[in-house]
N, C-alpha and C. Protein backbone atom coordinates (compact mmCIF):
# COMPACT_ATOMS: atom_id res chain seq x y z
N UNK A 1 0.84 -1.18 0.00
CA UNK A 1 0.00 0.00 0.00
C UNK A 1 0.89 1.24 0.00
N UNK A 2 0.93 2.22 -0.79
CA UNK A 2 1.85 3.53 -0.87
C UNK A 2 1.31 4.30 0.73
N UNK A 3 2.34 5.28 0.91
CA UNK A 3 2.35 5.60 1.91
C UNK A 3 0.98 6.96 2.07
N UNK A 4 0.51 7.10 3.38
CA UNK A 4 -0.44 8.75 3.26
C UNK A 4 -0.30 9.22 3.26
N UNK A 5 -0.77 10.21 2.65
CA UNK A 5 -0.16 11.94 1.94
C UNK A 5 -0.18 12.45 2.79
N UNK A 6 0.96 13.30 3.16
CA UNK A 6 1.03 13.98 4.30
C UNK A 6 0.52 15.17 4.15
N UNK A 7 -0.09 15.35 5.48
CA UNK A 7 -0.83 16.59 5.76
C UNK A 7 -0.37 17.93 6.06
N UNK A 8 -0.46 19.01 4.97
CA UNK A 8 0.10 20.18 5.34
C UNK A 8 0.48 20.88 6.65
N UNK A 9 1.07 21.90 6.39
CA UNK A 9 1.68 22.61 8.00
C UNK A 9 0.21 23.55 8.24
N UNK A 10 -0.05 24.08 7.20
CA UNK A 10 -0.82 25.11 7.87
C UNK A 10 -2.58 24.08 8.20
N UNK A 11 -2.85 22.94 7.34
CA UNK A 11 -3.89 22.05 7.96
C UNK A 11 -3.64 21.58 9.44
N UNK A 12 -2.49 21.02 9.58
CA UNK A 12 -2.05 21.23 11.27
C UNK A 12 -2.24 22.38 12.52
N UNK A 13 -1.77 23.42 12.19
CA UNK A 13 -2.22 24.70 12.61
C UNK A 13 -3.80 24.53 12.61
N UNK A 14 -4.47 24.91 11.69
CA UNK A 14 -5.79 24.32 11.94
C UNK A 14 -6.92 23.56 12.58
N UNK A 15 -5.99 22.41 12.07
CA UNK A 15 -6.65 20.97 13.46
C UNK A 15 -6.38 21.94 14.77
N UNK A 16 -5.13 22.50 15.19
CA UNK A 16 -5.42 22.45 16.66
C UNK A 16 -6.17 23.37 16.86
N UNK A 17 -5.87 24.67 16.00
CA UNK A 17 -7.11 25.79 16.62
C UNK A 17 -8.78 24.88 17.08
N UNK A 18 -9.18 23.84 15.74
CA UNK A 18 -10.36 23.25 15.93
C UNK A 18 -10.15 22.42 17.16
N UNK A 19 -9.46 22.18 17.79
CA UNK A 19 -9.30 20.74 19.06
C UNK A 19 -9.90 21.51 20.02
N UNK A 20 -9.54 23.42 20.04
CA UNK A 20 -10.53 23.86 21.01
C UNK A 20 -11.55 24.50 21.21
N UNK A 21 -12.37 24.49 19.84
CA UNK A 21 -13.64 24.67 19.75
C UNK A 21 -14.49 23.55 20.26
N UNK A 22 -15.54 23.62 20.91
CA UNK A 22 -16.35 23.26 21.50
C UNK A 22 -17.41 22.89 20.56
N UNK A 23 -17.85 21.90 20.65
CA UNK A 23 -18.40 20.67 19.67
C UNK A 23 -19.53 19.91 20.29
N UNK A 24 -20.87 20.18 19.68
CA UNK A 24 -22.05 19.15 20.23
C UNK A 24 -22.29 18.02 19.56
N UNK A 25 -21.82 17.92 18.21
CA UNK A 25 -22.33 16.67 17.45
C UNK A 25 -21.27 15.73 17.51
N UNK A 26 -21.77 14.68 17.77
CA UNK A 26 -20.79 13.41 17.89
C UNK A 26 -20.58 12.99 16.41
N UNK A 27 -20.95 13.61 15.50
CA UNK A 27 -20.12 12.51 14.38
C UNK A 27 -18.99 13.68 13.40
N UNK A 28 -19.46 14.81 14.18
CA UNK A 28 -18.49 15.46 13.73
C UNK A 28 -17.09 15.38 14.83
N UNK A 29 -17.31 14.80 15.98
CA UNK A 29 -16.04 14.97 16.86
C UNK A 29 -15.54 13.41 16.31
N UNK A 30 -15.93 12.68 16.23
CA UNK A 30 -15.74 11.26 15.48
C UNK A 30 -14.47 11.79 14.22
N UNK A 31 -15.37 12.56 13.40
CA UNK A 31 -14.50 12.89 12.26
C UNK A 31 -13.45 14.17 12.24
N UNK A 32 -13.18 14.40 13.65
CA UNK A 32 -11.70 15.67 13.89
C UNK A 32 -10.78 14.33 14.49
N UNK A 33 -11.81 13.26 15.66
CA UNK A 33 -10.94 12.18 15.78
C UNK A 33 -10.02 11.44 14.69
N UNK A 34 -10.64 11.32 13.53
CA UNK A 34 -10.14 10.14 12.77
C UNK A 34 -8.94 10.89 12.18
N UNK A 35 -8.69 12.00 12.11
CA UNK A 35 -7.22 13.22 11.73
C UNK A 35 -6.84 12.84 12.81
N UNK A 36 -6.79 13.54 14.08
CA UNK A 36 -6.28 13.71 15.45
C UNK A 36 -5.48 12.36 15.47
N UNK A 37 -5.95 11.16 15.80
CA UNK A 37 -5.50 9.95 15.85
C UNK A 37 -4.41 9.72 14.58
N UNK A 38 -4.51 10.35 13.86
CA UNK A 38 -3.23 9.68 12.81
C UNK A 38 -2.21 11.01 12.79
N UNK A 39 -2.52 12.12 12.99
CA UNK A 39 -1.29 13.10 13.23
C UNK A 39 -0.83 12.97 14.94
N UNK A 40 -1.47 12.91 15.67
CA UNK A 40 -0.73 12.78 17.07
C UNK A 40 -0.27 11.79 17.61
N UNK A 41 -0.82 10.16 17.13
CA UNK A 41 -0.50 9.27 17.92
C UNK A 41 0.55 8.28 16.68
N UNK A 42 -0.42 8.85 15.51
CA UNK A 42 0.59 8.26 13.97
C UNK A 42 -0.49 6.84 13.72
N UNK A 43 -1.67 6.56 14.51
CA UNK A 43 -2.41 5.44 14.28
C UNK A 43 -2.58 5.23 12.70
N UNK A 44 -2.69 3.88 12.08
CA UNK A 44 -3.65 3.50 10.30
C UNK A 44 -4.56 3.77 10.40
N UNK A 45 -5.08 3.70 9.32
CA UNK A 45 -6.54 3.97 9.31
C UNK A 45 -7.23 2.92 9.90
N UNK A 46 -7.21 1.46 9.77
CA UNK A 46 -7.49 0.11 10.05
C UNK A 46 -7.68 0.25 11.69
N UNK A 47 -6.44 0.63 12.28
CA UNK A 47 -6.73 1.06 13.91
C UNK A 47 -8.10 2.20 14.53
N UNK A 48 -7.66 2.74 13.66
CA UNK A 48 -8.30 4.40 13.84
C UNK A 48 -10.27 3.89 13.61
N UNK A 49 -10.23 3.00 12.65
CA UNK A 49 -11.46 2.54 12.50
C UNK A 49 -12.31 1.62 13.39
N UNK A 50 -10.82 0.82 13.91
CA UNK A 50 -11.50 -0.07 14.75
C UNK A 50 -12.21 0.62 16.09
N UNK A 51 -11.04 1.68 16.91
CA UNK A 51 -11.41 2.41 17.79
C UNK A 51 -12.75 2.91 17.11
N UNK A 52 -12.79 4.15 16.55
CA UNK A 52 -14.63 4.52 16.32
C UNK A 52 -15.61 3.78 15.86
N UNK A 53 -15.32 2.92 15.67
CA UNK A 53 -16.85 2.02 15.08
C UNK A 53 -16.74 2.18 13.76
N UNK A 54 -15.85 2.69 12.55
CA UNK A 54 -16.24 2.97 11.48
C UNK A 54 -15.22 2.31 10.56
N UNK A 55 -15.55 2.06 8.95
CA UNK A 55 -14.87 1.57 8.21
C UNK A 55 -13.56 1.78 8.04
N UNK A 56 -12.61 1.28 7.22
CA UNK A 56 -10.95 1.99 7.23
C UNK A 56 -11.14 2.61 6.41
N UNK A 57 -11.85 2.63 4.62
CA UNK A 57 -11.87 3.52 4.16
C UNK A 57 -12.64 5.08 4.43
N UNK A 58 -13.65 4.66 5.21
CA UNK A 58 -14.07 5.76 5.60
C UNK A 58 -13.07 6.93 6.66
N UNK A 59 -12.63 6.62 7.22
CA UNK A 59 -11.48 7.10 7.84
C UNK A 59 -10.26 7.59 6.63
N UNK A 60 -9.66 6.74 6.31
CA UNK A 60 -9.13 7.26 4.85
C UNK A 60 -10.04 8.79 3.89
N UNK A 61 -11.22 8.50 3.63
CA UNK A 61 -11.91 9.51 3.13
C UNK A 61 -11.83 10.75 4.05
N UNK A 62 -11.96 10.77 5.24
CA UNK A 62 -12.24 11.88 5.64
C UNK A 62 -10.80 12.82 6.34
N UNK A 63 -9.72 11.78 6.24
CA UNK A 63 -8.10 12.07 5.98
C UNK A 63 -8.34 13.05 4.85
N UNK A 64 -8.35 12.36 3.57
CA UNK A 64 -8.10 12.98 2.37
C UNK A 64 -8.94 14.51 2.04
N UNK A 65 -10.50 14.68 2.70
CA UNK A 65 -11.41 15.63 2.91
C UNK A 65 -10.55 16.50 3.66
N UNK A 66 -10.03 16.49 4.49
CA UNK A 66 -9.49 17.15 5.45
C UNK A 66 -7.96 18.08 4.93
N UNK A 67 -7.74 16.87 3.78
CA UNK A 67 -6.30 17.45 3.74
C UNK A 67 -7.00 18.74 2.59
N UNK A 68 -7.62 18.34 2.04
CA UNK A 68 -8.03 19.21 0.86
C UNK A 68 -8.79 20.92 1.10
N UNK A 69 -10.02 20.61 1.94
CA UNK A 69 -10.82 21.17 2.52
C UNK A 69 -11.05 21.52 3.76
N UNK A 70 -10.00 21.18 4.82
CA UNK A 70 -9.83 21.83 6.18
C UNK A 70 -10.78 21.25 6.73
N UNK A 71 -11.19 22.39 8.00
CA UNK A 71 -11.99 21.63 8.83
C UNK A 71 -13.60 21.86 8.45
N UNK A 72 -13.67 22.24 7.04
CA UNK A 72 -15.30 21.75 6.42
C UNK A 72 -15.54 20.67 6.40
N UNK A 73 -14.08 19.61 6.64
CA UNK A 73 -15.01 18.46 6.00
C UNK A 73 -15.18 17.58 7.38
N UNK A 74 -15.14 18.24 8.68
CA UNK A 74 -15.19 17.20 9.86
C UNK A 74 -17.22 17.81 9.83
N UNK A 75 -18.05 18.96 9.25
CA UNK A 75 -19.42 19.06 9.16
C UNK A 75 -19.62 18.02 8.61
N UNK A 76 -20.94 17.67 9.19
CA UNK A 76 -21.43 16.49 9.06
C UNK A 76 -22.24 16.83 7.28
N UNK A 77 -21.91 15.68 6.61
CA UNK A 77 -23.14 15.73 5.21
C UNK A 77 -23.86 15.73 5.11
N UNK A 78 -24.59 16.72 4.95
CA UNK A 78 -26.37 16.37 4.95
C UNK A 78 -26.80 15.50 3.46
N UNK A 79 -27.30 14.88 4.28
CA UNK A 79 -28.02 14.00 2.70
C UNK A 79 -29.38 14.06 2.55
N UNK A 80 -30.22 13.94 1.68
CA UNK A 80 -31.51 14.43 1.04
C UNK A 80 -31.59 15.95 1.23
N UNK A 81 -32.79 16.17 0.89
CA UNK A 81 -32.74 17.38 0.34
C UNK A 81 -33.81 17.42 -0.72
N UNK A 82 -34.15 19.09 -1.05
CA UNK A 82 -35.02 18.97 -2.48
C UNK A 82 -33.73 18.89 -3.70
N UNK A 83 -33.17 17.81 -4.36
CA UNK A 83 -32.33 18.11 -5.20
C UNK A 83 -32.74 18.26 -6.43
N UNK A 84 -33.77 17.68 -6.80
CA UNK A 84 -34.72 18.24 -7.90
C UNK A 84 -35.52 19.23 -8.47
N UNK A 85 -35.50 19.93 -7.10
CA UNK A 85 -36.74 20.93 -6.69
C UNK A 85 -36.43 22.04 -8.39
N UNK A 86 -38.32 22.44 -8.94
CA UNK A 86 -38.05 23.19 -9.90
C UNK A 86 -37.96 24.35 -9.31
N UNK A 87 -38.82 24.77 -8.48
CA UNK A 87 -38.21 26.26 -7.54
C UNK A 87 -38.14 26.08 -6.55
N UNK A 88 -37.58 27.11 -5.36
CA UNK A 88 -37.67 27.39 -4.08
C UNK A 88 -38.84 26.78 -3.84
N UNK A 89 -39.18 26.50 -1.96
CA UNK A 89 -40.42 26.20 -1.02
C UNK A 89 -40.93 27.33 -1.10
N UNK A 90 -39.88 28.87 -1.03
CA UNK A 90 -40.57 29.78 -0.88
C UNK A 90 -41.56 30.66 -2.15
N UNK A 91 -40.64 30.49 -3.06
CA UNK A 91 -41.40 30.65 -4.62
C UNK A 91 -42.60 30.33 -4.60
N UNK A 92 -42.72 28.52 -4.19
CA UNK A 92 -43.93 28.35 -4.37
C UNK A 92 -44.89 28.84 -2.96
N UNK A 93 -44.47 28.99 -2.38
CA UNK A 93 -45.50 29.38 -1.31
C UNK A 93 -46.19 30.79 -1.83
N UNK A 94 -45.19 31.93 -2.57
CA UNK A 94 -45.67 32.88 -2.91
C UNK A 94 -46.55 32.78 -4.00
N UNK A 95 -45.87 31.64 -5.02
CA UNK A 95 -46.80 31.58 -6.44
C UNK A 95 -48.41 30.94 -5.91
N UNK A 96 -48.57 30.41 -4.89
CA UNK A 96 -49.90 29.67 -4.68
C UNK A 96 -50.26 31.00 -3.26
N UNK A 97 -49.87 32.19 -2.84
CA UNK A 97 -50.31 32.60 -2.02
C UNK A 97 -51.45 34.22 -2.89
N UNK A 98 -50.54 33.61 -4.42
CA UNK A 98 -51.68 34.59 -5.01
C UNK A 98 -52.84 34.25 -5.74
N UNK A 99 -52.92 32.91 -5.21
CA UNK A 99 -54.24 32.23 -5.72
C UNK A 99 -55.69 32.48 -4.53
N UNK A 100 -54.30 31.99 -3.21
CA UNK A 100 -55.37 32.30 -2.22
C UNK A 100 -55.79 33.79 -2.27
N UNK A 101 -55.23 34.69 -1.87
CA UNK A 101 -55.56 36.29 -2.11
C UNK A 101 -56.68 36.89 -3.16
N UNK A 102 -56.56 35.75 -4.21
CA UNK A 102 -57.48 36.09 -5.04
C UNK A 102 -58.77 35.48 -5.28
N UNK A 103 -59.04 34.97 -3.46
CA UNK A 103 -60.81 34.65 -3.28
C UNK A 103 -60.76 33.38 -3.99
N UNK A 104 -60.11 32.86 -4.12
CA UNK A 104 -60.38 31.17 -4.33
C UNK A 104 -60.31 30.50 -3.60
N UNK A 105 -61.40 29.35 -3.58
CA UNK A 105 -61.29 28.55 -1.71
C UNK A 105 -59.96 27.11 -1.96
N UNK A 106 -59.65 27.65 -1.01
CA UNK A 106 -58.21 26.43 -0.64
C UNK A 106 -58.64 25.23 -0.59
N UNK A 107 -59.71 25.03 -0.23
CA UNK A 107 -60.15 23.46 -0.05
C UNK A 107 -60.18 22.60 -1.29
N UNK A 108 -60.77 23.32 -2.20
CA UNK A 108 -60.92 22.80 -3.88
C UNK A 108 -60.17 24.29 -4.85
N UNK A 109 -58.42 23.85 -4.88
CA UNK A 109 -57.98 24.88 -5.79
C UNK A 109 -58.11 24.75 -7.07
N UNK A 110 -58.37 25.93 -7.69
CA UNK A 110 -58.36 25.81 -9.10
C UNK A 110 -57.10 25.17 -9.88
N UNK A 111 -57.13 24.04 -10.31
CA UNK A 111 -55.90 23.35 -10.61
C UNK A 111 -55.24 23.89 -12.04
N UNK A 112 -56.05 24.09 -12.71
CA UNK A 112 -55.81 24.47 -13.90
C UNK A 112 -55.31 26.13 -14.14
N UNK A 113 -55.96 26.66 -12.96
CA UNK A 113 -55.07 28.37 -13.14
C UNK A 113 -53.53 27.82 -12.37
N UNK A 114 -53.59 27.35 -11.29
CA UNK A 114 -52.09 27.03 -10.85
C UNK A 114 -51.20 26.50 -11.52
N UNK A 115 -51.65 25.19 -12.15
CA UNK A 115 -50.95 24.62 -13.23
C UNK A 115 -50.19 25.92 -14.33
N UNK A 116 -51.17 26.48 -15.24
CA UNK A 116 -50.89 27.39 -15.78
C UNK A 116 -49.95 28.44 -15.31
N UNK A 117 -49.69 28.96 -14.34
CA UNK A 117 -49.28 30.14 -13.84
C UNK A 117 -47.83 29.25 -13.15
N UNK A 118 -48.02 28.23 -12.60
CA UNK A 118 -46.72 26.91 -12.56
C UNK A 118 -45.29 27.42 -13.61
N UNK A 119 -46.37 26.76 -14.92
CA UNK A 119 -45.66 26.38 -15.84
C UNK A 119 -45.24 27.68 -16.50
N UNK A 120 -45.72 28.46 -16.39
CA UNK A 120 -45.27 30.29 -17.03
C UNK A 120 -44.10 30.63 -16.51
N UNK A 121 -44.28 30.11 -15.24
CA UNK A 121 -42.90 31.07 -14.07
C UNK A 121 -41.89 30.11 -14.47
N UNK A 122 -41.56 28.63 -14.84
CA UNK A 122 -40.24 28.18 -15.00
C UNK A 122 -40.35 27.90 -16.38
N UNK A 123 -41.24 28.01 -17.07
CA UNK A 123 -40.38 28.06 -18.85
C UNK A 123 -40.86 26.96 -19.71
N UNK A 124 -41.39 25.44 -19.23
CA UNK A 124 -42.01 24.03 -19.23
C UNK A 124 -43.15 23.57 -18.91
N UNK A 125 -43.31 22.88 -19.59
CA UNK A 125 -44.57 21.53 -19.17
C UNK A 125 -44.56 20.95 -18.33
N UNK A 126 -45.29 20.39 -17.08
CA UNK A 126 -45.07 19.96 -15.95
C UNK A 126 -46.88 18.92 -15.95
N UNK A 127 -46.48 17.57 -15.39
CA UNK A 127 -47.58 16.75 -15.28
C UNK A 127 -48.64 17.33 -13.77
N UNK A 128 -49.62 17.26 -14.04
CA UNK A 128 -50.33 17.32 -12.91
C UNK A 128 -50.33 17.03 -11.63
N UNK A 129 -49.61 15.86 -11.54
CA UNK A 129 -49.09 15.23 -10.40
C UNK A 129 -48.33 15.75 -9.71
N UNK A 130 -47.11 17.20 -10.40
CA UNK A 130 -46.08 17.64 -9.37
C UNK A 130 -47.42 18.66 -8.73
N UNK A 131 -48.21 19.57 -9.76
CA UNK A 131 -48.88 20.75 -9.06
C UNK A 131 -50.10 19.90 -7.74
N UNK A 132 -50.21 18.91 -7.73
CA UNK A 132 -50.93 18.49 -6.38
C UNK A 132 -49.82 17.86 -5.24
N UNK A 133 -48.42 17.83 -5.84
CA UNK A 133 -47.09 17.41 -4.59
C UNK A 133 -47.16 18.93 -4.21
N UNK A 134 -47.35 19.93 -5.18
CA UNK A 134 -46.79 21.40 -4.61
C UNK A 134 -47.67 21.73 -3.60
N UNK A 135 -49.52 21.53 -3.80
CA UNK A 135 -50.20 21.66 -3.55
C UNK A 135 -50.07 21.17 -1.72
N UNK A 136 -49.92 19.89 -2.14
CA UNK A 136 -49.69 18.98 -0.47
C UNK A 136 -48.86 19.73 -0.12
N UNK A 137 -47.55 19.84 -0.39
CA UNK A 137 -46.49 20.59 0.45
C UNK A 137 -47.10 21.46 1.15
N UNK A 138 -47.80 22.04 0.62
CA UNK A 138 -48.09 23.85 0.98
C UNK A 138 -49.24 23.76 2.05
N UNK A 139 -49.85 22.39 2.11
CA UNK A 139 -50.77 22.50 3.56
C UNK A 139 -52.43 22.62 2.66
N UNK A 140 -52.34 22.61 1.23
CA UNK A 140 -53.69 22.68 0.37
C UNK A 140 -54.28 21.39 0.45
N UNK A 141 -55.06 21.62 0.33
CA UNK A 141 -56.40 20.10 0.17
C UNK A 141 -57.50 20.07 -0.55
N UNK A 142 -57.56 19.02 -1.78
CA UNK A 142 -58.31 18.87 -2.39
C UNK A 142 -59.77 18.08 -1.95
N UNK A 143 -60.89 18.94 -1.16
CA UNK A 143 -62.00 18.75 -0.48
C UNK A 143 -63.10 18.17 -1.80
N UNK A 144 -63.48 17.11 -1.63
CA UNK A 144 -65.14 16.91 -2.60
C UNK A 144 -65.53 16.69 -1.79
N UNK A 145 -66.82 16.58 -2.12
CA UNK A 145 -68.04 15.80 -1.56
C UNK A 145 -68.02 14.70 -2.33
N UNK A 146 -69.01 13.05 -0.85
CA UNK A 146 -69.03 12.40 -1.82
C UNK A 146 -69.95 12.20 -3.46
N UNK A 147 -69.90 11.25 -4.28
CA UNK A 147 -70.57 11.71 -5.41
C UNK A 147 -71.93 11.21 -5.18
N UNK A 148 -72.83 11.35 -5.47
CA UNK A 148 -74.15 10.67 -5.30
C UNK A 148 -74.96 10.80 -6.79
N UNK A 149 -75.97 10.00 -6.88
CA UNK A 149 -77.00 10.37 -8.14
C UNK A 149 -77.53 11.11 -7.87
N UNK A 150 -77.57 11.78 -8.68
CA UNK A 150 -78.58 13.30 -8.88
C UNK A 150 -80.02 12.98 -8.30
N UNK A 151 -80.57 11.66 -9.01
CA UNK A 151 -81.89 11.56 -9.07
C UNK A 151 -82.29 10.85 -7.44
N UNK A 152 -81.21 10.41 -6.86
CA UNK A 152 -81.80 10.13 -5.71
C UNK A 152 -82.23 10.83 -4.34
N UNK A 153 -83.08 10.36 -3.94
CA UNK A 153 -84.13 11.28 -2.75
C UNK A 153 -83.11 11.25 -1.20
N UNK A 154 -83.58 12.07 -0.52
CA UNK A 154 -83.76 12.23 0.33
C UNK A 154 -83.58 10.84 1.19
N UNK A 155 -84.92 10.64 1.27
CA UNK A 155 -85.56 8.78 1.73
C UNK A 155 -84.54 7.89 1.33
N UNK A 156 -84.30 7.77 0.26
CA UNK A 156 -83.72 6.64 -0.53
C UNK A 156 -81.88 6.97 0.77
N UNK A 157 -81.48 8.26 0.46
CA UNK A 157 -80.12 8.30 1.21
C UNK A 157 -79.89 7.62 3.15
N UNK A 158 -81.41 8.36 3.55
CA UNK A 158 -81.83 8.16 5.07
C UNK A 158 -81.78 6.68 5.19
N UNK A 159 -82.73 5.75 4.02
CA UNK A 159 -82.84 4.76 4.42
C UNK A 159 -81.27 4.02 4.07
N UNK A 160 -80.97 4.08 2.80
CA UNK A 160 -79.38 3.46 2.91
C UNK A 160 -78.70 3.15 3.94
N UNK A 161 -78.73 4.76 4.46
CA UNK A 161 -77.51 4.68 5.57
C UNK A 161 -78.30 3.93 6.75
N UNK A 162 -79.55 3.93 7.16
CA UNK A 162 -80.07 2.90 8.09
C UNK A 162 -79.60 1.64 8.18
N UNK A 163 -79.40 1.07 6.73
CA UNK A 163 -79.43 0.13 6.09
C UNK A 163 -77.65 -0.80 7.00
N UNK A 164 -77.02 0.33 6.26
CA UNK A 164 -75.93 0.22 6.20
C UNK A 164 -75.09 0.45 7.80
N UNK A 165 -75.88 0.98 8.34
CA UNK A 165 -75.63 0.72 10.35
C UNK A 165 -75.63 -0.62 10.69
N UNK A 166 -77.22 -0.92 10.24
CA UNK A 166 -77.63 -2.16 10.73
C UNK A 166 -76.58 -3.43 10.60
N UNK A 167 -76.06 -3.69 9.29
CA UNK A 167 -75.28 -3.82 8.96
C UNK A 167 -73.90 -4.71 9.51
N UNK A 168 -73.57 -3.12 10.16
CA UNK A 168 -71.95 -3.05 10.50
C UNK A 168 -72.22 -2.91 12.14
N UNK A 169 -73.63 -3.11 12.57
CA UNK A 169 -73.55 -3.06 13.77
C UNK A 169 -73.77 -4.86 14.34
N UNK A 170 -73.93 -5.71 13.07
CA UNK A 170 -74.58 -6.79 13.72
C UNK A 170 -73.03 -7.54 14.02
C-alpha cells in the first residue's frame, strides 16, 4: 500500500485551533478524531477505525477531505434534500399565495389556473401530479363531496344509511 499523503503545516495549525472549539455533534467529533489519531499518535486507518466504530476507508476519506478542505469536511453531510426541486419552497409558497388572495377557496384549488401560472414562471410543461405534490407541500387540500346520483331522494339516502348501520352493527 503507498504511503499517506502527508498533511500540510498550515492544515495542522488548523486541526489544533479546531481541538478547542467546543463541539455538540458526535459525528463530527468522530470525524476531527479520525485526523487527530493519525497526526498525534501516527495510528492506520485500520486502527483508527477499529477504535470509532467505522470503516478503514471511511477514515481514509475523511483524511483525504481534510487534507483538501480543512476543517469543512469534519461538518457532518447532509443528505436528502429537495435536489430536484423546480423552484424554491418559498417561490412556491408565494406563487400559490396569489391564488389564495385572489378569493379562491383552498379546499378545492383551481388546478388548472395554478398549473398554468406553474408552468409560465419556469419556462415548461409539468404533469399534474407535481402541481398536487406542490399543492400537499403547501398545507392545500383537495376537499369533494361524496358523489351521489342526482336523481336520488332524500328517503332513498336516510334509508341506505339505516341500512348500512344495521349492517356493520350486527
Amino acid at each position: 500500500m503507498r504511503p499517506p499523503t502527508p498533511i500540510p503545516k498550515k492544515r495542522y495549525e488548523e486541526l489544533v485551533s479546531y481541538q478547542k472549539m467546543k463541539r455538540s455533534d458526535l459525528l463530527e467529533y468522530k470525524r476531527f478524531l479520525c485526523v487527530w489519531l493519525r497526526l498525534d499518535l501516527g495510528m492506520e486507518p485500520k486502527e483508527i477505525a477499529h477504535i470509532l466504530g467505522m470503516h478503514a476507508n471511511t477514515v481514509r476519506i475523511i483524511q483525504r477531505d481534510f487534507i483538501y478542505r480543512g476543517a469543512e469536511a469534519f461538518l457532518a453531510n447532509k443528505c436528502g434534500g429537495r435536489h430536484r426541486q423546480l423552484i424554491t419552497a418559498e417561490k412556491e409558497k408565494d406563487l400559490l399565495s396569489a391564488f389564495e388572495e385572489s378569493g379562491i377557496d383552498t379546499s378545492m384549488p383551481a388546478l388548472n389556473g395554478i398549473k398554468e401560472a406553474f408552468e409560465n414562471h419556469i419556462g415548461h410543461k409539468v404533469h399534474k401530479s407535481t402541481i398536487y405534490r406542490i399543492l400537499h407541500r403547501n398545507g392545500w387540500q383537495n376537499v369533494a363531496p361524496c358523489p351521489g346520483h342526482p336523481e336520488q331522494g332524500k328517503e332513498a339516502k336516510e334509508s341506505s344509511k339505516k341500512r348500512l348501520r344495521l349492517k356493520c352493527s350486527l
